[in-house]
N, C-alpha and C. Protein backbone atom coordinates (compact mmCIF):
# COMPACT_ATOMS: atom_id res chain seq x y z
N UNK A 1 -0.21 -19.63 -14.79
CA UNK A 1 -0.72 -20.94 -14.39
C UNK A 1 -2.21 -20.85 -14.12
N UNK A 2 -3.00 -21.80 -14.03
CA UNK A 2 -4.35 -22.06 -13.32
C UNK A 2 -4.60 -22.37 -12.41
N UNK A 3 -5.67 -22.04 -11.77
CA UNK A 3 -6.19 -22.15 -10.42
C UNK A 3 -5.95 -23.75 -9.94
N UNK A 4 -6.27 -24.62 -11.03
CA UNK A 4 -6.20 -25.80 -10.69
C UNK A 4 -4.67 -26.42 -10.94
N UNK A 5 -3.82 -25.40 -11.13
CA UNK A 5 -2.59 -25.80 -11.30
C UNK A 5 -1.92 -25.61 -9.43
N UNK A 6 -2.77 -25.37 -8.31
CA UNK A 6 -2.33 -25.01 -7.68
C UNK A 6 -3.35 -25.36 -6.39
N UNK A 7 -4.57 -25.96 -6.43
CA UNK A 7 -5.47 -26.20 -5.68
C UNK A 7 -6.35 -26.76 -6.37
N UNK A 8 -6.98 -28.12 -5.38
CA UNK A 8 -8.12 -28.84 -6.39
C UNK A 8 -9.26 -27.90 -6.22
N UNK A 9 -10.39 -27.71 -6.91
CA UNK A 9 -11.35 -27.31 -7.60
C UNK A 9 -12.37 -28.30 -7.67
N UNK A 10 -13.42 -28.23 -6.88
CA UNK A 10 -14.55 -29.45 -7.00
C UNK A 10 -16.18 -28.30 -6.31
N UNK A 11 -17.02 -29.88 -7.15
CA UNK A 11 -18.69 -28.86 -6.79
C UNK A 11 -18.80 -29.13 -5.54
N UNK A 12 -19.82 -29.19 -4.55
CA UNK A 12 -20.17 -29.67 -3.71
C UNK A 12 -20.86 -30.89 -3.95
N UNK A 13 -21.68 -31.00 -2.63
CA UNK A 13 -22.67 -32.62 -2.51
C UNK A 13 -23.60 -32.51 -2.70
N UNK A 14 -24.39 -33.53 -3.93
CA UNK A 14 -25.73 -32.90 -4.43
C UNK A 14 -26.85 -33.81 -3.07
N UNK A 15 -27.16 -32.54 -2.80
CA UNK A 15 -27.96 -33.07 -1.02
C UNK A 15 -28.60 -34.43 -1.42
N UNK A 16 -29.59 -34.41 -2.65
CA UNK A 16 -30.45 -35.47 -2.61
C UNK A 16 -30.09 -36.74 -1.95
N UNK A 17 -28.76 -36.92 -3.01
CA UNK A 17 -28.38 -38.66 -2.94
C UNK A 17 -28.08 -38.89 -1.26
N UNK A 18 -27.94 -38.30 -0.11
CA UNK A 18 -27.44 -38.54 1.29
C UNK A 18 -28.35 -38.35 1.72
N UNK A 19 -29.47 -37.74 1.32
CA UNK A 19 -30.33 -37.00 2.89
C UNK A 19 -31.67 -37.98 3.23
N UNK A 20 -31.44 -38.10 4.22
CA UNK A 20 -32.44 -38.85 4.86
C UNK A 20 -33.69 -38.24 5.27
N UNK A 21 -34.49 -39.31 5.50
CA UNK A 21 -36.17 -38.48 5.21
C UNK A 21 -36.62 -38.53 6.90
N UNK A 22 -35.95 -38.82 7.60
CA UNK A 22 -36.00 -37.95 8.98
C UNK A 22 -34.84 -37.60 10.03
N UNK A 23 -34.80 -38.04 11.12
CA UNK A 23 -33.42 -37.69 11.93
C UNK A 23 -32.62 -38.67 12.32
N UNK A 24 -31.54 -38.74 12.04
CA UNK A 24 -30.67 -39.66 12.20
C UNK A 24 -29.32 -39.66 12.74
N UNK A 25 -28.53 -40.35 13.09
CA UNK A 25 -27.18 -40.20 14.52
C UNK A 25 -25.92 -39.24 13.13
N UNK A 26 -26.78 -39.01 12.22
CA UNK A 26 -25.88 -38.70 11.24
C UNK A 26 -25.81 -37.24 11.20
N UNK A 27 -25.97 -36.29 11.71
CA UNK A 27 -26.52 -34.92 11.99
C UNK A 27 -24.96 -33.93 11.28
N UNK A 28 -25.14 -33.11 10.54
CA UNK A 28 -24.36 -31.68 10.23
C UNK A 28 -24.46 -30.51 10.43
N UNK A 29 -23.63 -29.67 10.53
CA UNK A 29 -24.52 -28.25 9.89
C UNK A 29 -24.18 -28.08 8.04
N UNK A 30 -25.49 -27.69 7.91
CA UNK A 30 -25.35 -27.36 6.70
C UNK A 30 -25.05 -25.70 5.73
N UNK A 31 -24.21 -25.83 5.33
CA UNK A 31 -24.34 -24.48 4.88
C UNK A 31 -25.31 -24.19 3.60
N UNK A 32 -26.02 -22.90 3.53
CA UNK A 32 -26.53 -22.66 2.69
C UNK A 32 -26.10 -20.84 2.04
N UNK A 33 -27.04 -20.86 1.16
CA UNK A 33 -26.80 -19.39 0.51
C UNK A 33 -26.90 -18.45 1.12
N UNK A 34 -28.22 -18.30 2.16
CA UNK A 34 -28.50 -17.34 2.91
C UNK A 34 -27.09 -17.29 4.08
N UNK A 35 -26.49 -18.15 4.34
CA UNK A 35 -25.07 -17.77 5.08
C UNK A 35 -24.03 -17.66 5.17
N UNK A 36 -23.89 -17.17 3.71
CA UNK A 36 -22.95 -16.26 3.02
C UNK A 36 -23.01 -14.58 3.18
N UNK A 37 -22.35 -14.12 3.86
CA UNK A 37 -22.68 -12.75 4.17
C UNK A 37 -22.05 -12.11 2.77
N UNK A 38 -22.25 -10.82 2.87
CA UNK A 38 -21.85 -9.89 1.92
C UNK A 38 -20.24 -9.57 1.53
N UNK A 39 -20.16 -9.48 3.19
CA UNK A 39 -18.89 -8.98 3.40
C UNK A 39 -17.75 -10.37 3.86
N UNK A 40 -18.12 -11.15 3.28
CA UNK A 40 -17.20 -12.73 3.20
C UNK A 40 -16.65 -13.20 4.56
N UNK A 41 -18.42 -13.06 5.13
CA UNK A 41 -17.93 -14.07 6.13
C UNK A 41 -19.18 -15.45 6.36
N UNK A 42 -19.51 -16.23 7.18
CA UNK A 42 -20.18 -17.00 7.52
C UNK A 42 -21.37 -16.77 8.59
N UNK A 43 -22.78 -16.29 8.21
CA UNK A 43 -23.77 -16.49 9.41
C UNK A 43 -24.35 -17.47 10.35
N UNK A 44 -23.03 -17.84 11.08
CA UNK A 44 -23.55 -19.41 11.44
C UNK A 44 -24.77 -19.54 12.04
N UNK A 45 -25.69 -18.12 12.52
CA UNK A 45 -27.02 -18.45 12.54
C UNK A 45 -27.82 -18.54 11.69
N UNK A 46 -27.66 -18.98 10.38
CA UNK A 46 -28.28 -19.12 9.20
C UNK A 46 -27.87 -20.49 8.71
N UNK A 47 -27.05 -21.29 9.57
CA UNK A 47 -26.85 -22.32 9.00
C UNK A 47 -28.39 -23.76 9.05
N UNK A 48 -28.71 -24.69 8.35
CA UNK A 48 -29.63 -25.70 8.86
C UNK A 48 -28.91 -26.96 9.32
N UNK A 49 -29.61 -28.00 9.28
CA UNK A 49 -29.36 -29.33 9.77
C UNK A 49 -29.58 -29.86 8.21
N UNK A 50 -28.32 -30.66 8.64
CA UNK A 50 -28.53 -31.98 7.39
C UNK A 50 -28.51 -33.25 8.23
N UNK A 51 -29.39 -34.25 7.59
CA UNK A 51 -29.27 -35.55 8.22
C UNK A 51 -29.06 -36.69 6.99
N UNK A 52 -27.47 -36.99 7.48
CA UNK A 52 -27.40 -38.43 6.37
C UNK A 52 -28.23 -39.08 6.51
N UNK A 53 -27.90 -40.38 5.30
CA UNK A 53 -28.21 -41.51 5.51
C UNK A 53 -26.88 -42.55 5.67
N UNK A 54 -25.78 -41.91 5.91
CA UNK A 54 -24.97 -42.52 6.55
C UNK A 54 -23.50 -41.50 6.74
N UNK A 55 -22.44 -41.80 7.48
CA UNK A 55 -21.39 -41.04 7.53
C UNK A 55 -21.09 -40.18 6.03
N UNK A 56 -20.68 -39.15 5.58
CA UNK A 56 -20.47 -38.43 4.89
C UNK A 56 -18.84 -38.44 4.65
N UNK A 57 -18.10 -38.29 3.36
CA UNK A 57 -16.76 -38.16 2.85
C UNK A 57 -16.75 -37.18 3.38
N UNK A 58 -15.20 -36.75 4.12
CA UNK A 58 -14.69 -35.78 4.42
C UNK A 58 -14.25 -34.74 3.34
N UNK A 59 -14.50 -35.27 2.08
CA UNK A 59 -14.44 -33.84 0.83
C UNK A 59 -15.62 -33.48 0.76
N UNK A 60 -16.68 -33.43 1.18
CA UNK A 60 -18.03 -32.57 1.53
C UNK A 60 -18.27 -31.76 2.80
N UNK A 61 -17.15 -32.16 3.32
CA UNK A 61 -17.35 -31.27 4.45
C UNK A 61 -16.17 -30.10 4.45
N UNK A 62 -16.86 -29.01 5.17
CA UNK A 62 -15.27 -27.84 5.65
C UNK A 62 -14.10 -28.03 6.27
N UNK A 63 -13.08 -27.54 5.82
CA UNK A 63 -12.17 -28.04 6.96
C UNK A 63 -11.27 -26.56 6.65
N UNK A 64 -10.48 -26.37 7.74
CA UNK A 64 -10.11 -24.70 8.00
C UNK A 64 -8.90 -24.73 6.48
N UNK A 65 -9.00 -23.58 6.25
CA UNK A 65 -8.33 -23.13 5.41
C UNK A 65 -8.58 -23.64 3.24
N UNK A 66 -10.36 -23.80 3.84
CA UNK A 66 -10.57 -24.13 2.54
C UNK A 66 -11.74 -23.16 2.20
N UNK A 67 -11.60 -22.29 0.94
CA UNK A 67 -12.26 -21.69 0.20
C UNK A 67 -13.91 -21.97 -0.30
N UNK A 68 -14.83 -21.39 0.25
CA UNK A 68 -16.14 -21.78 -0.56
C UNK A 68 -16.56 -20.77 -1.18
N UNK A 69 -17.01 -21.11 -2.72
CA UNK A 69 -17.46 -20.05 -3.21
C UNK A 69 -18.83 -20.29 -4.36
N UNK A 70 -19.71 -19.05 -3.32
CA UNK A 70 -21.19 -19.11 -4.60
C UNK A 70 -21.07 -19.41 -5.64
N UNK A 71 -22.02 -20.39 -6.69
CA UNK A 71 -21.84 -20.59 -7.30
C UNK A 71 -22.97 -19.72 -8.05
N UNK A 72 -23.67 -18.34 -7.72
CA UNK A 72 -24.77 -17.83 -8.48
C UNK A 72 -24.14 -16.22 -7.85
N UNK A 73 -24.63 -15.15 -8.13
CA UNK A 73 -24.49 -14.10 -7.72
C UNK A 73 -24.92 -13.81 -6.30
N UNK A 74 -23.69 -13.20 -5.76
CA UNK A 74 -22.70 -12.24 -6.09
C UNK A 74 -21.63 -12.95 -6.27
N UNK A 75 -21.69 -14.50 -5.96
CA UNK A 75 -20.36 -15.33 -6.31
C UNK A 75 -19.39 -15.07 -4.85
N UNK A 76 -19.88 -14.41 -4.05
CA UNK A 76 -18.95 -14.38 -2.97
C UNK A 76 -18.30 -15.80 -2.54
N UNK A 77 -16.68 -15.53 -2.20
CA UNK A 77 -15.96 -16.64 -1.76
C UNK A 77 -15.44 -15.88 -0.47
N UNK A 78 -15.59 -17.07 0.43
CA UNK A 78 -15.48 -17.23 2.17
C UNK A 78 -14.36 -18.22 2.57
N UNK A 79 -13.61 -18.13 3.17
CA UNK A 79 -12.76 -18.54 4.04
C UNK A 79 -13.44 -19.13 5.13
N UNK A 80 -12.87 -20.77 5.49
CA UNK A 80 -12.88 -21.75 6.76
C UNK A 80 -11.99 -21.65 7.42
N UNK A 81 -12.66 -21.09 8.55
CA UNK A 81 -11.64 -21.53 9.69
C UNK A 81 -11.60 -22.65 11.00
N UNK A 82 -11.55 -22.42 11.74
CA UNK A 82 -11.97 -23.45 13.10
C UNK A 82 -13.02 -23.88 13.56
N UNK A 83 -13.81 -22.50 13.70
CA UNK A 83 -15.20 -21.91 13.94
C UNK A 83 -16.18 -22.54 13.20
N UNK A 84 -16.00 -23.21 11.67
CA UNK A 84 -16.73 -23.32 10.74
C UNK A 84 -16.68 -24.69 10.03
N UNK A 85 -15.50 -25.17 10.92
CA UNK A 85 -15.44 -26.82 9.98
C UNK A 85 -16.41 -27.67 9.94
N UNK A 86 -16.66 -29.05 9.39
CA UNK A 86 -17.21 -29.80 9.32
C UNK A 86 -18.76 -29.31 9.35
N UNK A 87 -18.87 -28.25 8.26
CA UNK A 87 -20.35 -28.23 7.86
C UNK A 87 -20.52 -28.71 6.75
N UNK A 88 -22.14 -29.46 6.02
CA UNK A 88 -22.11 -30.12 4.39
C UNK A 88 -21.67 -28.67 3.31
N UNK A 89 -21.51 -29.25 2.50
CA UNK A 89 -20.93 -28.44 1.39
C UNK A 89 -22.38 -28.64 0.44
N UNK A 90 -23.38 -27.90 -0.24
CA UNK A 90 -23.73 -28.30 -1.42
C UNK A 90 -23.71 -28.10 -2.53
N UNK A 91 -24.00 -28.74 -3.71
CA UNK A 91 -23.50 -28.26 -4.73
C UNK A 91 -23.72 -27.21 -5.52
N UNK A 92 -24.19 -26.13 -4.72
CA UNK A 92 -24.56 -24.42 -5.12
C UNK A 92 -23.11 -23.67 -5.04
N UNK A 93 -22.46 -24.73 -4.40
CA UNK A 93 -20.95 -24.13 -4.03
C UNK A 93 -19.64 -24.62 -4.42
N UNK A 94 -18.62 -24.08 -4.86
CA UNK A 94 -17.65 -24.75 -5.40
C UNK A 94 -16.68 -24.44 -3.94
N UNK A 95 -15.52 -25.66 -3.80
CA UNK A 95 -14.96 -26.40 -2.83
C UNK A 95 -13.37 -25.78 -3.40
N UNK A 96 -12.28 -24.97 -3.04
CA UNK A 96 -11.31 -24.61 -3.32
C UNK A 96 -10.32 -25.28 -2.16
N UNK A 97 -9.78 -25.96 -2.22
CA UNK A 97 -8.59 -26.20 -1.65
C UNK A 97 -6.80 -26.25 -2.19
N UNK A 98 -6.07 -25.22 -1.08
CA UNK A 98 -5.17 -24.51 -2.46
C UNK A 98 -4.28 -25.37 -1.41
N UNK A 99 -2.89 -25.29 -2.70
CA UNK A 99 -1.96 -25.98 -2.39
C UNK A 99 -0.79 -24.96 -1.76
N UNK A 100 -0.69 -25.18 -0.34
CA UNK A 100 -0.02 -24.22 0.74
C UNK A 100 1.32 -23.57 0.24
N UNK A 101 2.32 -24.48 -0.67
CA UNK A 101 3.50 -24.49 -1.22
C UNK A 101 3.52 -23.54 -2.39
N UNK A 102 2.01 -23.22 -2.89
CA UNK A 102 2.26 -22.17 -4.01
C UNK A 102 1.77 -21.06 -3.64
N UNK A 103 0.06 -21.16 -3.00
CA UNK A 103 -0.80 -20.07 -2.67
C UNK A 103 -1.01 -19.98 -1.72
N UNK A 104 -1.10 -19.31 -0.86
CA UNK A 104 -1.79 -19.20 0.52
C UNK A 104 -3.43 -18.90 0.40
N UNK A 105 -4.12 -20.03 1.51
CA UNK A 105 -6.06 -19.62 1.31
C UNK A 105 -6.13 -18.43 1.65
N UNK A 106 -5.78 -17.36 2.19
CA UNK A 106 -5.90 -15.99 2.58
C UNK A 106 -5.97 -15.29 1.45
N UNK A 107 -4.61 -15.38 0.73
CA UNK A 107 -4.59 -14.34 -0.53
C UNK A 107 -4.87 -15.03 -1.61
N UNK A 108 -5.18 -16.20 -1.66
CA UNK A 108 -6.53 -16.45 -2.80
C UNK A 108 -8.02 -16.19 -2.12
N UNK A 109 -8.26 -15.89 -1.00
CA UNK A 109 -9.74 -15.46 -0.76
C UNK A 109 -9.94 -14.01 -1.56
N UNK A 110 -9.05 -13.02 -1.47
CA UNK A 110 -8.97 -11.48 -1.67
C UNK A 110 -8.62 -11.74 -2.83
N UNK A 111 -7.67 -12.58 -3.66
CA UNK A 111 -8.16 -12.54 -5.13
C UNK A 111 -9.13 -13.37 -5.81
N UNK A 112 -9.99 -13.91 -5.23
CA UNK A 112 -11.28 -14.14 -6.01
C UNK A 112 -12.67 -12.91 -5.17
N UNK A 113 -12.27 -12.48 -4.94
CA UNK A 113 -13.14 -11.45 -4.07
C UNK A 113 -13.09 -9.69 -4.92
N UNK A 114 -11.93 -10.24 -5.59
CA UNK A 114 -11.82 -8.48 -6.07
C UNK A 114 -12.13 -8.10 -7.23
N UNK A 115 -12.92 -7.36 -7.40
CA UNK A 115 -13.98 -6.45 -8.73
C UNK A 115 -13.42 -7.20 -10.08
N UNK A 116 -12.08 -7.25 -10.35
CA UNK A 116 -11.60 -8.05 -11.25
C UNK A 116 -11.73 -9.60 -11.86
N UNK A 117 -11.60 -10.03 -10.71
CA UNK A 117 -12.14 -11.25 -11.10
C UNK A 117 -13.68 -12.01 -11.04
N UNK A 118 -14.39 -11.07 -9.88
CA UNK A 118 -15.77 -10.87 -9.92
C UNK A 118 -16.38 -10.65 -11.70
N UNK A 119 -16.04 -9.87 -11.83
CA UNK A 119 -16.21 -9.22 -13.47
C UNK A 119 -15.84 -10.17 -14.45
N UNK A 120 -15.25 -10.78 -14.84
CA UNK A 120 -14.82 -11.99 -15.18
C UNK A 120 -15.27 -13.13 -15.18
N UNK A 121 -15.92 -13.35 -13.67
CA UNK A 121 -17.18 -14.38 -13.58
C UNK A 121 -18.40 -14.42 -14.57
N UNK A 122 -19.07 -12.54 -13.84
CA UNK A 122 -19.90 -12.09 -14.86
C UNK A 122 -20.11 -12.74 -16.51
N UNK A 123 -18.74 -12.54 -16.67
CA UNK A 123 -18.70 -12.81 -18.17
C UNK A 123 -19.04 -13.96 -18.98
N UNK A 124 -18.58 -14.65 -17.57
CA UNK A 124 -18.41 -16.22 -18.33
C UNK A 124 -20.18 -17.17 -17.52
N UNK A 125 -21.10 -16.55 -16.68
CA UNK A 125 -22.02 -16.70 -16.51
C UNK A 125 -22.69 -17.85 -17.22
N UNK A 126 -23.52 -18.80 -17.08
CA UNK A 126 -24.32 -19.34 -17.99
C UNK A 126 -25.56 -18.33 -18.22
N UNK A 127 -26.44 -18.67 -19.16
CA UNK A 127 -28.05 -18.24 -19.69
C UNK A 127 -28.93 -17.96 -18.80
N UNK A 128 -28.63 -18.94 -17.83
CA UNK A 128 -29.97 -18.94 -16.88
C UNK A 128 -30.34 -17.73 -15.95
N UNK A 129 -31.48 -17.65 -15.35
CA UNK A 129 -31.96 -16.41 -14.79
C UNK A 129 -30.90 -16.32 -13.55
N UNK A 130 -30.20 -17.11 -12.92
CA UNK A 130 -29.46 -17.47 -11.71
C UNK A 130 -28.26 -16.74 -11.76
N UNK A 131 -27.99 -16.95 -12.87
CA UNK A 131 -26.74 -16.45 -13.38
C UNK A 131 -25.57 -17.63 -12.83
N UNK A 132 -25.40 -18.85 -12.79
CA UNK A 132 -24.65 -19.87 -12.27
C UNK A 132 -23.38 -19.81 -12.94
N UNK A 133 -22.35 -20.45 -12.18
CA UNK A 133 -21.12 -20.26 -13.05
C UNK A 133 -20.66 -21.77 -12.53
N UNK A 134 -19.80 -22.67 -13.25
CA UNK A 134 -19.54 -23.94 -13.19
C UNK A 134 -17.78 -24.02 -12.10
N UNK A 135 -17.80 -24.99 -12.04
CA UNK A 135 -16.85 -24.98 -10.95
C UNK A 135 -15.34 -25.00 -11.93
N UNK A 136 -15.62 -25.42 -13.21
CA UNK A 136 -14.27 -25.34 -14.27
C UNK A 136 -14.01 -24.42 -14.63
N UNK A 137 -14.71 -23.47 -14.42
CA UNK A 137 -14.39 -21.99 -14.66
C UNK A 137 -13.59 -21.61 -13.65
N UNK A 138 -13.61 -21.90 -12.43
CA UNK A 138 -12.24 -21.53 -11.43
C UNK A 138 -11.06 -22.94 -11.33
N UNK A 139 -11.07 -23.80 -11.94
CA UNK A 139 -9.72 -24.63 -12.00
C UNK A 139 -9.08 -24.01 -13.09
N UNK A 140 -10.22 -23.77 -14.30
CA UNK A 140 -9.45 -22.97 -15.46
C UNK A 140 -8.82 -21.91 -15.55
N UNK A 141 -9.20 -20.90 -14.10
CA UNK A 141 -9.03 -19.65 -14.07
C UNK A 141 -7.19 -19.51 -13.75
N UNK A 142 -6.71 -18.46 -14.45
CA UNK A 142 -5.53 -18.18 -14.84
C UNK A 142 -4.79 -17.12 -13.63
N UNK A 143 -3.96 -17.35 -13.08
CA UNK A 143 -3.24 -16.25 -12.05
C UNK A 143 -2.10 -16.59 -12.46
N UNK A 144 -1.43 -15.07 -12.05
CA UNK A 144 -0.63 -14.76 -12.14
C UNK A 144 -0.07 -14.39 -10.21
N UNK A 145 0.58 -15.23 -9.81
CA UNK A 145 0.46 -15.11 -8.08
C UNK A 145 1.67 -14.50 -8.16
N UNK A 146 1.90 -13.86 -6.90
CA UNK A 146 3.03 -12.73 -6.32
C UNK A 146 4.04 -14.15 -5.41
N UNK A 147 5.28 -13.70 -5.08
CA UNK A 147 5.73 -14.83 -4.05
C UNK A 147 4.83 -14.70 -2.67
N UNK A 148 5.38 -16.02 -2.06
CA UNK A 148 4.71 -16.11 -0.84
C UNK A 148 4.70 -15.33 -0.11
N UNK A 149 5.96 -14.54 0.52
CA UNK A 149 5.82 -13.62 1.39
C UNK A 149 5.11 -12.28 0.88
N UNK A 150 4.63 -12.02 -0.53
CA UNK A 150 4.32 -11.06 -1.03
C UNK A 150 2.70 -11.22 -0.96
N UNK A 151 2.20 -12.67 -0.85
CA UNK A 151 0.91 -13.11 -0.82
C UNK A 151 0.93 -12.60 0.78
N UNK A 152 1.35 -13.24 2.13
CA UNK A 152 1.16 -12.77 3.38
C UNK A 152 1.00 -11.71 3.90
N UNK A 153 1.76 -10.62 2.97
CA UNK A 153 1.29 -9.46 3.10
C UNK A 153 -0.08 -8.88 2.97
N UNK A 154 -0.51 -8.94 1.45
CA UNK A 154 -1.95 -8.91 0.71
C UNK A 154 -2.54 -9.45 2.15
N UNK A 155 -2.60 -10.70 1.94
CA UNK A 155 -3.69 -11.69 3.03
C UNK A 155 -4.02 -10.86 4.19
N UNK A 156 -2.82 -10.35 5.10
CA UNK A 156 -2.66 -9.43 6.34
C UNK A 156 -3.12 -8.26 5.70
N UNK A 157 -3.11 -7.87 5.34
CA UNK A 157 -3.77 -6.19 4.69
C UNK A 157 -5.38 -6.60 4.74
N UNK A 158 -5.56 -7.82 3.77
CA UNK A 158 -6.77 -7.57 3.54
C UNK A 158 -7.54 -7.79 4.86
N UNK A 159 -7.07 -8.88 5.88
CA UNK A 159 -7.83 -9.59 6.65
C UNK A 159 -7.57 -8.11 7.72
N UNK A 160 -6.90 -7.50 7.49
CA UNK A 160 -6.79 -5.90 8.52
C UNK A 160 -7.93 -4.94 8.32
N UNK A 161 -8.25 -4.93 6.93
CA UNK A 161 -9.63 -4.47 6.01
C UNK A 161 -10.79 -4.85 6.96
N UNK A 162 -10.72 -6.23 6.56
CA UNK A 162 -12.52 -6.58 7.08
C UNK A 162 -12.43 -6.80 8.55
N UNK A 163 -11.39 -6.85 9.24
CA UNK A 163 -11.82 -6.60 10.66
C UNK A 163 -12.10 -5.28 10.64
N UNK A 164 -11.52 -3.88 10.25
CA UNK A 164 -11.57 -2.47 10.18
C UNK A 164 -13.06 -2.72 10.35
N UNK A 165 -13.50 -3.02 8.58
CA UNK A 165 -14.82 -2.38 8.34
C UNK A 165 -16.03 -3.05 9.38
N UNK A 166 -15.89 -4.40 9.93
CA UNK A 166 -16.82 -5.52 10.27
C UNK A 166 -17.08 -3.94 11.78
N UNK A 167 -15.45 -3.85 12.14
CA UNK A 167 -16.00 -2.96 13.42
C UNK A 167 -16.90 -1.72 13.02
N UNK A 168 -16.69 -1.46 11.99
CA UNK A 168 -17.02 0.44 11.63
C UNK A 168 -18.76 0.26 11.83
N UNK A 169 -18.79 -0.92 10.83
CA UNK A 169 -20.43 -1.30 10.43
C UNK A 169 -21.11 -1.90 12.14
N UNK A 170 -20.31 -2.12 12.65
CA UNK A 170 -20.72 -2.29 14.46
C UNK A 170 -21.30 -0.86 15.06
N UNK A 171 -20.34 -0.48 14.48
CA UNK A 171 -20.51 0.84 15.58
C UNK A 171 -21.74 1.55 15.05
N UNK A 172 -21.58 1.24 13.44
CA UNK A 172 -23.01 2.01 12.56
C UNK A 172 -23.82 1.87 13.33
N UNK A 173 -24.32 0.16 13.62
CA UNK A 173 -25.45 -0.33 13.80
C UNK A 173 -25.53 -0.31 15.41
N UNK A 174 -24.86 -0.02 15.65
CA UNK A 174 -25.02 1.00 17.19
C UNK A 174 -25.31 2.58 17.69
N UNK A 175 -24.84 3.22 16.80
CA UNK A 175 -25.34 4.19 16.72
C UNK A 175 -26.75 4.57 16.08
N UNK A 176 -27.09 3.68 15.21
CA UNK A 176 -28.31 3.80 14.77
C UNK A 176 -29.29 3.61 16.06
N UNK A 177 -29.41 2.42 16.76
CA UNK A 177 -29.93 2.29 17.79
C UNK A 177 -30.05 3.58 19.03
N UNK A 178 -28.88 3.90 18.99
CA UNK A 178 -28.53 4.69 19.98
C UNK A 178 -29.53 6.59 19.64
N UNK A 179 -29.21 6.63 18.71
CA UNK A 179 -29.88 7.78 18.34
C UNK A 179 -31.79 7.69 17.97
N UNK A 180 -31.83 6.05 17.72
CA UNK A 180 -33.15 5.91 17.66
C UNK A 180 -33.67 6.08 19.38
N UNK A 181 -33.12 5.69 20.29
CA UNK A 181 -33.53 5.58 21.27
C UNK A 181 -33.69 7.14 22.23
N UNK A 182 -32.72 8.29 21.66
CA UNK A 182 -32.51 8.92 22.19
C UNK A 182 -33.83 9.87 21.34
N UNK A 183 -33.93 10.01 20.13
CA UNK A 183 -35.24 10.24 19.66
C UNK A 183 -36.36 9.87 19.85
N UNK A 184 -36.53 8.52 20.53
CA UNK A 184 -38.06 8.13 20.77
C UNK A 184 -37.91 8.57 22.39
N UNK A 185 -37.03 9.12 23.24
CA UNK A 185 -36.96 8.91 24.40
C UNK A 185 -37.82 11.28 24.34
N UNK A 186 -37.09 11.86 23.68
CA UNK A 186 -36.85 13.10 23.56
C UNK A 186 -38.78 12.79 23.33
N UNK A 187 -39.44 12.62 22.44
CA UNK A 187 -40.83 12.42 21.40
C UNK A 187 -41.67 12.32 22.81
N UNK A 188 -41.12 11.25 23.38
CA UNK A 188 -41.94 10.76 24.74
C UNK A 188 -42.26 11.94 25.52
N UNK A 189 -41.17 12.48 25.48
CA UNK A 189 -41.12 13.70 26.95
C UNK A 189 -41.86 14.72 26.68
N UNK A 190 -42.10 15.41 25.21
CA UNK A 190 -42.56 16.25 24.42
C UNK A 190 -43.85 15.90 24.02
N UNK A 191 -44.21 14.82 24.42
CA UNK A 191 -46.02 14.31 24.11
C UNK A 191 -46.59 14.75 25.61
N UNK A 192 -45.22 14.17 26.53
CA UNK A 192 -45.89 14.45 28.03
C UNK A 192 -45.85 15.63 28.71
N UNK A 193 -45.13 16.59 27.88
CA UNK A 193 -44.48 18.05 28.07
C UNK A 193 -46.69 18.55 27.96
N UNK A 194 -46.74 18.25 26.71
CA UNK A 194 -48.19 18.41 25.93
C UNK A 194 -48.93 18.64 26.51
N UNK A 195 -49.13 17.16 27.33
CA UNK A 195 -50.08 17.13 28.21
C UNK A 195 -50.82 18.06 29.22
N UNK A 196 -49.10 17.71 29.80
CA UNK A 196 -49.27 18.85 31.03
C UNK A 196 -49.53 20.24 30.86
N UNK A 197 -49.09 20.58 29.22
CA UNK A 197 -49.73 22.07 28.97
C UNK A 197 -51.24 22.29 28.82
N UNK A 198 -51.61 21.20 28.50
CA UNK A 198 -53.16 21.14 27.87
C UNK A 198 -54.24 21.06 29.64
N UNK A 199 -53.46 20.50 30.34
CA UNK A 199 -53.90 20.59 31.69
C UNK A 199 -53.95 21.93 32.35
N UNK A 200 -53.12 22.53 32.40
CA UNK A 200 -53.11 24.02 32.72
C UNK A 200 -54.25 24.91 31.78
C-alpha cells in the first residue's frame, strides 16, 4: 500500500499569503528549519513568531501525534507531541497525519527516519541545489507495515534508542565541560606554581 493509503500527506502554509506586516492578537510559534534537530527532535528555542492576518486553519498548525518532515536535506521527520502543538507549519515541510487504525505515528516516525528510506528520498530529489523533495513523493511512498502490535514494539524500541542516546550525548557534553574545567583549573595553578618559583 501507500503512505497515502493510510495517512493524509499535505505541504505546509506558504507564510506569505497570512503574514502580517506587524504584530497582531494573531501570534504563533513558528517552526522553522533551524529547529529540526539532528537527532529528530524539536529546538523549541529555535522556534520564531508568526503573526497572522487573521485566525489560521487548524491543518497548518501541529497537533500531537502528527509527523513533520524536511522537505530539503537531511529530510529529517519529527514527531508532535503536547509540548509542541499548535506551532505554523511552512511549506519547507510536509504535514503527515497517519491513520491510527493502520499505522501508528511512532513507527512511521522510525520508518521514514531509517537509512532506507532516507536513500530513496535521495533518489527521487529534484535538480535544485536544495535538494527538495515534493510532498507526493511520501503519499506515493509504498510500505509494507508489520501488524499493530508489531509496529508498538519498533515504536518502543526506537523511542528507548533516542532517549538512550539524547542521555549518552548529555553526559558527553558534560564531561566535556567537566574536564575542560578541570584542565583550565590544573594550567591556573601551574602558571601560579611559576610564579612563585621565579620569586625565589
Amino acid at each position: 500500500m501507500k503512505l497515502g493509503d493510510v495517512a493524509t500527506v499535505r505541504s505546509g502554509l506558504v507564510l506569505a499569503r497570512k503574514q502580517a506586516r506587524g504584530q497582531t492578537e494573531h501570534r504563533y510559534p513558528l517552526l522553522n528549519l533551524r529547529a529540526i534537530k539532528s537527532e529528530g527532535i524539536i529546538g523549541t528555542e529555535e522556534l520564531e513568531v508568526f503573526d497572522a492576518v487573521e485566525p489560521l486553519k487548524p491543518e497548518y498548525l501541529t497537533h500531537a501525534g502528527d509527523i513533520i518532515i524536511r522537505l530539503s536535506t537531511p529530510y529529517t521527520a519529527v514527531l508532535i507531541d503536547e509540548e509542541t502543538e499548535n506551532m505554523v507549519i511552512p511549506s519547507s515541510f510536509a504535514i503527515v497525519r497517519a491513520n491510527r487504525r493502520y499505522v501508528l505515528p511512532e513507527y512511521l516516525l522510525w520508518l521514514l527516519n531509517t537509512a532506507k528510506v532516507r536513500q530513496q528520498i535521495y533518489e527521487n530529489t529534484t535538480g535544485n541545489m536544495l535538494g527538495g523533495i515534493k510532498p507526493s513523493f511520501f503519499s506515493n511512498f509504498r510500505l509494507d507495515l508489520l501488524p499493530r502490535g508489531q509496529q508498538q514494539k519498533i515504536a518502543s524500541l526506537n523511542e528507548l534508542a533516542r532517549r538512550e542516546l539524547q542521555l549518552m550525548e548529555a553526559l558527553v557534553s558534560e564531561k566535556r565541560k567537566y574536564y575542560s574545567c578541570i584542565i583550565d583549573t590544573v594550567q591556573k595553578e601551574m602558571r601560579r606554581g611559576n610564579c612563585y618559583d621565579e620569586q625565589k
